[in-house]
Protein backbone atom coordinates (compact mmCIF):
# COMPACT_ATOMS: atom_id res chain seq x y z
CA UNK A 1 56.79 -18.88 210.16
CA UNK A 2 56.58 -22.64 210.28
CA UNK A 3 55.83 -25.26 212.90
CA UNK A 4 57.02 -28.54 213.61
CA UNK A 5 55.48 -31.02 215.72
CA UNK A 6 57.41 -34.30 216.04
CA UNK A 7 60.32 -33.26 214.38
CA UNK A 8 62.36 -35.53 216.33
CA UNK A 9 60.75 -38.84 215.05
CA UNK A 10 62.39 -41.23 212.13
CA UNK A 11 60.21 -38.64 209.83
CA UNK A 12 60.81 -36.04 211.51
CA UNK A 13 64.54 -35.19 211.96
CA UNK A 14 64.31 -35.69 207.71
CA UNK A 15 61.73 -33.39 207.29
CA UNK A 16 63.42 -30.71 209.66
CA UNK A 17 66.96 -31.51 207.27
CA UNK A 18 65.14 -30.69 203.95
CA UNK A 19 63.19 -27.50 205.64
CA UNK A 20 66.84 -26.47 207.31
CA UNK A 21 68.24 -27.02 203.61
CA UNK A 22 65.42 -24.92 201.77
CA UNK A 23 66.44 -22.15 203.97
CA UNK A 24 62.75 -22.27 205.40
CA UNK A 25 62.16 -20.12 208.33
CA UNK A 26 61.04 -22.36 210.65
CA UNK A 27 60.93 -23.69 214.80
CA UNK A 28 60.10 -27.20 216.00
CA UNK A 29 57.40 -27.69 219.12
CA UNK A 30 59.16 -30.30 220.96
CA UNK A 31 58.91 -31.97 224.96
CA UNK A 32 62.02 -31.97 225.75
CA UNK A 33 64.60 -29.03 223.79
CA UNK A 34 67.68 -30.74 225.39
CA UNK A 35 66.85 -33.88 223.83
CA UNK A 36 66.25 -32.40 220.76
CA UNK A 37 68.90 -30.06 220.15
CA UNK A 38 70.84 -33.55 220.99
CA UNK A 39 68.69 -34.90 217.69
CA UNK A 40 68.14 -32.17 215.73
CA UNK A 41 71.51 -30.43 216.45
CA UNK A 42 72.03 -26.60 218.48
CA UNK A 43 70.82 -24.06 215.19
CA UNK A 44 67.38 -25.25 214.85
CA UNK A 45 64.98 -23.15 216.95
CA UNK A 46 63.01 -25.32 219.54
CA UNK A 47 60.20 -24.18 221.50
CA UNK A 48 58.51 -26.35 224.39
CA UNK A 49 55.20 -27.48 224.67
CA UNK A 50 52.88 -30.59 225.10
CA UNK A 51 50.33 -32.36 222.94
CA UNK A 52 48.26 -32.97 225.75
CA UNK A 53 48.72 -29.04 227.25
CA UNK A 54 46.61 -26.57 225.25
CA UNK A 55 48.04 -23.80 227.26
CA UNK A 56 51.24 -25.03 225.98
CA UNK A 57 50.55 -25.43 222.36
CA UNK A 58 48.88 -21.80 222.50
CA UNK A 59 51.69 -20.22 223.71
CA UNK A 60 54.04 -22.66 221.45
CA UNK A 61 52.37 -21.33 218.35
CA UNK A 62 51.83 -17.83 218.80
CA UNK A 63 52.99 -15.89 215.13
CA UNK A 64 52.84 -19.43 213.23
CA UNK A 65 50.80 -19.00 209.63
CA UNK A 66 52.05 -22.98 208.80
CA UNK A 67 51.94 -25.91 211.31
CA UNK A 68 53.08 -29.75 210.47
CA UNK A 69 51.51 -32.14 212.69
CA UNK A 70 53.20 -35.26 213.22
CA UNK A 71 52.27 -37.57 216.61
CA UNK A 72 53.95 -40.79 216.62
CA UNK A 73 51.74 -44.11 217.46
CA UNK A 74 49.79 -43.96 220.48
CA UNK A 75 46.40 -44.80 221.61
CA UNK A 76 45.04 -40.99 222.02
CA UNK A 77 46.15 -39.94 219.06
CA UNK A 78 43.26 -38.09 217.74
CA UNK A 79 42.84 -36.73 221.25
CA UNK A 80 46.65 -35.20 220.54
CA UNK A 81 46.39 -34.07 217.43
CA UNK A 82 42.93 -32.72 217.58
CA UNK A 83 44.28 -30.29 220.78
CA UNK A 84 47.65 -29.23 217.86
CA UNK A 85 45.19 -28.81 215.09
CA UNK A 86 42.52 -26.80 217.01
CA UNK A 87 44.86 -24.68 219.10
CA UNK A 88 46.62 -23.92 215.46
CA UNK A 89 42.88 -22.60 214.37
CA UNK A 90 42.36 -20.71 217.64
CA UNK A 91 46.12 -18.64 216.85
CA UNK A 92 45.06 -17.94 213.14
CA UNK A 93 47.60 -20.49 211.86
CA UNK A 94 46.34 -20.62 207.99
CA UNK A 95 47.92 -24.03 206.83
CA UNK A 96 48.01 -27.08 208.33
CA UNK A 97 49.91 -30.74 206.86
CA UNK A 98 48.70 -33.69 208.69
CA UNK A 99 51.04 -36.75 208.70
CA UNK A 100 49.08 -39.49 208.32
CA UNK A 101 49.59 -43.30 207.58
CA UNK A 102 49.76 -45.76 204.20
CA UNK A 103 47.07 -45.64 201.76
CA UNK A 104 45.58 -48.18 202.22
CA UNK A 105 45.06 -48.41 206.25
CA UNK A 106 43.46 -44.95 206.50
CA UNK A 107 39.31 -45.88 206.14
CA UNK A 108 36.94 -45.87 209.03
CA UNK A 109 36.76 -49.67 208.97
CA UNK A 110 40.55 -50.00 209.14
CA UNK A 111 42.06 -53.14 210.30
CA UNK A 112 44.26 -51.26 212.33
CA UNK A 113 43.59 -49.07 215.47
CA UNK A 114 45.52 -46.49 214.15
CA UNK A 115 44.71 -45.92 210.52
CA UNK A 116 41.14 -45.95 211.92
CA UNK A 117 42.22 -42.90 214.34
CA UNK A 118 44.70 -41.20 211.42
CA UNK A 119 41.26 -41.42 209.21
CA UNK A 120 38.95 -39.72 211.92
CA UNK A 121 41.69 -36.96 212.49
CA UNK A 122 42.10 -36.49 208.67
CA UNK A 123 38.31 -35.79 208.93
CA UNK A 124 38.80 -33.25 211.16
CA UNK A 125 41.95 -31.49 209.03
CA UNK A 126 39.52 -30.86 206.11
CA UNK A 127 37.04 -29.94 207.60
CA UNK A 128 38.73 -27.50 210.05
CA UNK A 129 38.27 -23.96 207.71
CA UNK A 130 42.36 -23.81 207.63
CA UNK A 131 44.19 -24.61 204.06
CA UNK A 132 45.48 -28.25 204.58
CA UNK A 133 47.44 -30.89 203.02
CA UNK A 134 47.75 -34.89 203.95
CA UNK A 135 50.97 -36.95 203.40
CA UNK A 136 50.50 -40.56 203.59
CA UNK A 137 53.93 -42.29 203.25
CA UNK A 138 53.85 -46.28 202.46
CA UNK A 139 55.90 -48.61 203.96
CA UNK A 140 58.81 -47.02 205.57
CA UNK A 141 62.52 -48.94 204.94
CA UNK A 142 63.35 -47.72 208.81
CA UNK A 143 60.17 -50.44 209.31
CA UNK A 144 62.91 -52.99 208.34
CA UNK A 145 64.32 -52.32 211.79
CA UNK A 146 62.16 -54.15 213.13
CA UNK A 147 63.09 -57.75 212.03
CA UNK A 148 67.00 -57.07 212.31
CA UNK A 149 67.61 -59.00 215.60
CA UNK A 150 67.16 -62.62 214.26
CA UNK A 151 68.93 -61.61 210.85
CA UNK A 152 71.85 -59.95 213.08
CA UNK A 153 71.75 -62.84 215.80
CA UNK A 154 70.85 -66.24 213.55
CA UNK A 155 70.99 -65.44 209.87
CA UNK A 156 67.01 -65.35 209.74
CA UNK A 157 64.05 -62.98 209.16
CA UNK A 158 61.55 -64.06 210.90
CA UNK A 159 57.79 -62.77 209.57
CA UNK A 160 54.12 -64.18 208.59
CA UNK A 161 54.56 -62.53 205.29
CA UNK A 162 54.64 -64.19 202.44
CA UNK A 163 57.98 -64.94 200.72
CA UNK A 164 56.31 -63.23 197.58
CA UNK A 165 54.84 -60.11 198.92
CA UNK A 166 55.34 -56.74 196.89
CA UNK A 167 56.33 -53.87 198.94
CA UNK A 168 56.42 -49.98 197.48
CA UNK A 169 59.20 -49.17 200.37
CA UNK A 170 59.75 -45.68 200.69
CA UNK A 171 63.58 -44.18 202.04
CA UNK A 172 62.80 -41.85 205.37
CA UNK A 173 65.05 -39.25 203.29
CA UNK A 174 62.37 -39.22 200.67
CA UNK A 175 59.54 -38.70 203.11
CA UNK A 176 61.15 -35.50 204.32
CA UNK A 177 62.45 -33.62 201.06
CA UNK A 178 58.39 -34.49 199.22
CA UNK A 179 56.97 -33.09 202.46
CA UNK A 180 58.90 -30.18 202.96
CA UNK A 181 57.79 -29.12 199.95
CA UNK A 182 54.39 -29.62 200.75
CA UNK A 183 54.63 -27.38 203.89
CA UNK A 184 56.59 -24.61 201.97
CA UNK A 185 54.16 -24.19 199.32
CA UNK A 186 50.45 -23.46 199.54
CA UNK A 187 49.98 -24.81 196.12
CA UNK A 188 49.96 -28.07 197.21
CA UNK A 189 46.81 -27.49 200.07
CA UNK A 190 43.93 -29.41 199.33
CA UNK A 191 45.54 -32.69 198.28
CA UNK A 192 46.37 -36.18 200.13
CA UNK A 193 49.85 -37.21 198.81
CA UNK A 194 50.58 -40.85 198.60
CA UNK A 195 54.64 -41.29 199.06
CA UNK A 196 55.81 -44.59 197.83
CA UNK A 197 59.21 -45.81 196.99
CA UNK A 198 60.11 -48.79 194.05
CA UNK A 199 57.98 -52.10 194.61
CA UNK A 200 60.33 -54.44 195.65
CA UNK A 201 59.25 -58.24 196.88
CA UNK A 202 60.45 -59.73 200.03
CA UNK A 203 62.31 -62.22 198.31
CA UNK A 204 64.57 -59.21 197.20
CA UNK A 205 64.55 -57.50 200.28
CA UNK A 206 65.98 -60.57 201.85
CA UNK A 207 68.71 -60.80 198.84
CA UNK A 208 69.30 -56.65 199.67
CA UNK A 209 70.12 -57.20 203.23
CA UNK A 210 72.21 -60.61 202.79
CA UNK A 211 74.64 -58.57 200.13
CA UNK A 212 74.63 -55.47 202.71
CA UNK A 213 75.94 -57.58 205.30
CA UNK A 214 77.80 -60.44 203.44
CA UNK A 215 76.55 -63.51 204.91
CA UNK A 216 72.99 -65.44 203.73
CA UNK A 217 69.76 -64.82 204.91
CA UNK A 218 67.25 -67.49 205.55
CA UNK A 219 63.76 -66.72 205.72
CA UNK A 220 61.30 -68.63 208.03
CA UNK A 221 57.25 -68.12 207.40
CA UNK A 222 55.34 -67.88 210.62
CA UNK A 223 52.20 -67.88 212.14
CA UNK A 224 50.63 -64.72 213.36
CA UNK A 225 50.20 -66.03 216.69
CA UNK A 226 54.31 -66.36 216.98
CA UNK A 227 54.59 -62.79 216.02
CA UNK A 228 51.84 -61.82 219.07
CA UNK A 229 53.80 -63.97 221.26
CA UNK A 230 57.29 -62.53 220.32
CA UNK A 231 56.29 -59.02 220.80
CA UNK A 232 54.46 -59.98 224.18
CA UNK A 233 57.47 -61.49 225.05
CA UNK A 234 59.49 -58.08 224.43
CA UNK A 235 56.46 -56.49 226.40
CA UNK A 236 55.02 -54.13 223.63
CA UNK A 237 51.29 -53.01 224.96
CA UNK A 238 48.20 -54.33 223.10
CA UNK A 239 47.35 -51.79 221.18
CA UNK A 240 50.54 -51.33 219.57
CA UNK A 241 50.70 -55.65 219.00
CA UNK A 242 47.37 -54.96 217.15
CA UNK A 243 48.56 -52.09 215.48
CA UNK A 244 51.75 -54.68 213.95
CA UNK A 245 50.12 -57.44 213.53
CA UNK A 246 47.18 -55.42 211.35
CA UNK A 247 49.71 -54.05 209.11
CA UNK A 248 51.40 -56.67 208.58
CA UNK A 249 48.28 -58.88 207.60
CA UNK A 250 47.43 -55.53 205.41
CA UNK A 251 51.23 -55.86 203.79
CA UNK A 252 51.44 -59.59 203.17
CA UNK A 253 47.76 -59.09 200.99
CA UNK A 254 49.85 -57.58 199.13
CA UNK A 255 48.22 -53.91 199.91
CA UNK A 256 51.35 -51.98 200.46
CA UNK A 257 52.25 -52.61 196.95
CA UNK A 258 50.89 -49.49 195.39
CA UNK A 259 53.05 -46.76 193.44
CA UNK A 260 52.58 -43.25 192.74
CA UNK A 261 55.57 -40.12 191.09
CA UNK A 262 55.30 -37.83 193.81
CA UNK A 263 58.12 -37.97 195.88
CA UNK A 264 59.82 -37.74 191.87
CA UNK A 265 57.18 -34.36 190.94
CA UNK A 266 57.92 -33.21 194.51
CA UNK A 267 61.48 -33.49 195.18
CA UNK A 268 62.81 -33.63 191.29
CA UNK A 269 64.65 -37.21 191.77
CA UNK A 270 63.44 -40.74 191.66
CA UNK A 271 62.26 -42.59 195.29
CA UNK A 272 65.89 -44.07 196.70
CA UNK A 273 65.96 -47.72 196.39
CA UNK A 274 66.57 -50.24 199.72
CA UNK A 275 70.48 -50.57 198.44
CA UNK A 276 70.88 -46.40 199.51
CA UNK A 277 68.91 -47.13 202.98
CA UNK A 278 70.80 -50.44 204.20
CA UNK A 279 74.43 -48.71 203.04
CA UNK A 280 73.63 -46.23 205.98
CA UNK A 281 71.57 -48.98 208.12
CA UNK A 282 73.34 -52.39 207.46
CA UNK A 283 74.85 -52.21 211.35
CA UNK A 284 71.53 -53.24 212.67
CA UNK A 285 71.26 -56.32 210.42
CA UNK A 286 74.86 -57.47 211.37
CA UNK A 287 76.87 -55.62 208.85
């Protein structure tokens, strides 16, 4: 039996569809069941538990030989996934797949809060005795999101990036069917699997988005300190503006460029291109 924790996340709910469509027997750990059955829809088998509750988790993954650990951004993250990944030891789960974060922010030095924690819990995955595997998706098209209100509201994305920056962007569809794999097969413990999609510069991201929607795009270069300020301004905490703005800075160096075939050797198709994502997406760009 399988376990999934966070299966209601942008990664999640994919990975969940490609287990459902393997036929993979399999439950997701989840807060809130209502709210997931709501997301994940009334045949997938939820059990309740919290991150933070041992007791919980125990009891959550009693008869589980695989467990998927996926904890969305937050400060205590290695506090949260440490309690899922030593609770899964403690009820003789025998593989464990860490989610874990781009390539290149995952070091002990990271820029960024978070790939500093993802690297110290990754730490903790290999050496925990269980079989494990990592998956380290790159830049997410769903990140996109994220700069849709000024392109919706005045025709303009708005970043400190670069108008020349090289992105590998990788579909959330593709993140799900590679990984699924990954849990269902214990060939694959003992690896870290770098997901990327096509590289694609920003320049043509902006040219993707203006023929999704129809109208032109104009793109306006800023300063760091606006983006702080904007994201202050829509009350985001600290660590989370620190988390943005280090990624960014990591993405407009041009570090989010890399590429490697594994969602094609995993999932036996090419990565989806930004053109797939934005036909299902293009309403939050003003399309």
């Amino acid at each position: 039996m399988i376990g999934i924790l966070g299966g209601t996340g942008v990664t999640g709910c994919q990975v969940v569809a490609a287990l459902d469509r393997n036929g993979a027997d399999f439950k997701c750990i989840v807060r809130d069941p209502e709210a997931a059955k709501i997301k994940l829809g009334q045949k997938v088998a939820l059990v309740k538990a919290e991150l933070s509750d041992r007791n919980s988790l125990k009891s959550a993954m009693e008869g589980l030989d695989t467990l998927y650990i996926l904890c969305g951004h937050s400060p205590i993250l290695r506090e949260l996934e440490i309690n899922a990944l030593e609770t899964a030891k403690e009820v003789g789960v025998s593989y464990v797949i860490k989610a874990s974060g781009s390539e290149k922010g995952i070091k002990p030095d990271s820029l960024a809060n978070i790939g500093r924690l993802h690297y110290e819990i990754e730490v903790a995955v290999k050496s925990s005795g269980m079989l494990w595997a990592i998956t380290r998706p790159n830049y997410f098209m769903s990140t996109l999101i994220g700069l849709a209100g000024p392109i919706s509201e005045e025709g303009k994305m708005i970043t400190s990036m670069p108008l020349e920056t090289e992105i590998s962007m990788i579909h959330p569809k593709d993140i799900g069917e590679a990984t699924a794999q990954i849990i269902m097969d214990k060939k694959y413990s003992g690896g870290s699997y770098f997901l990327t999609g096509p590289v694609i510069t920003l320049k043509e991201i902006i040219a993707e988005i203006s023929k999704a929607v129809e109208k032109p795009i104009e793109y306006v270069q800023v300063h760091p300190d606006f983006e702080r300020k904007t994201m202050q301004h829509k009350g985001m905490p600290d660590w989370l503006i620190e988390h943005v703005l280090a990624m960014t800075e990591y993405t407009g160096q041009g570090k989010m460029s890399g590429v490697t075939d594994w969602v094609h050797k995993l999932t036996g198709h090419q990565p989806r291109n930004l053109e797939e994502w934005l036909s299902e997406s293009k309403e939050a760009f003003g399309g």
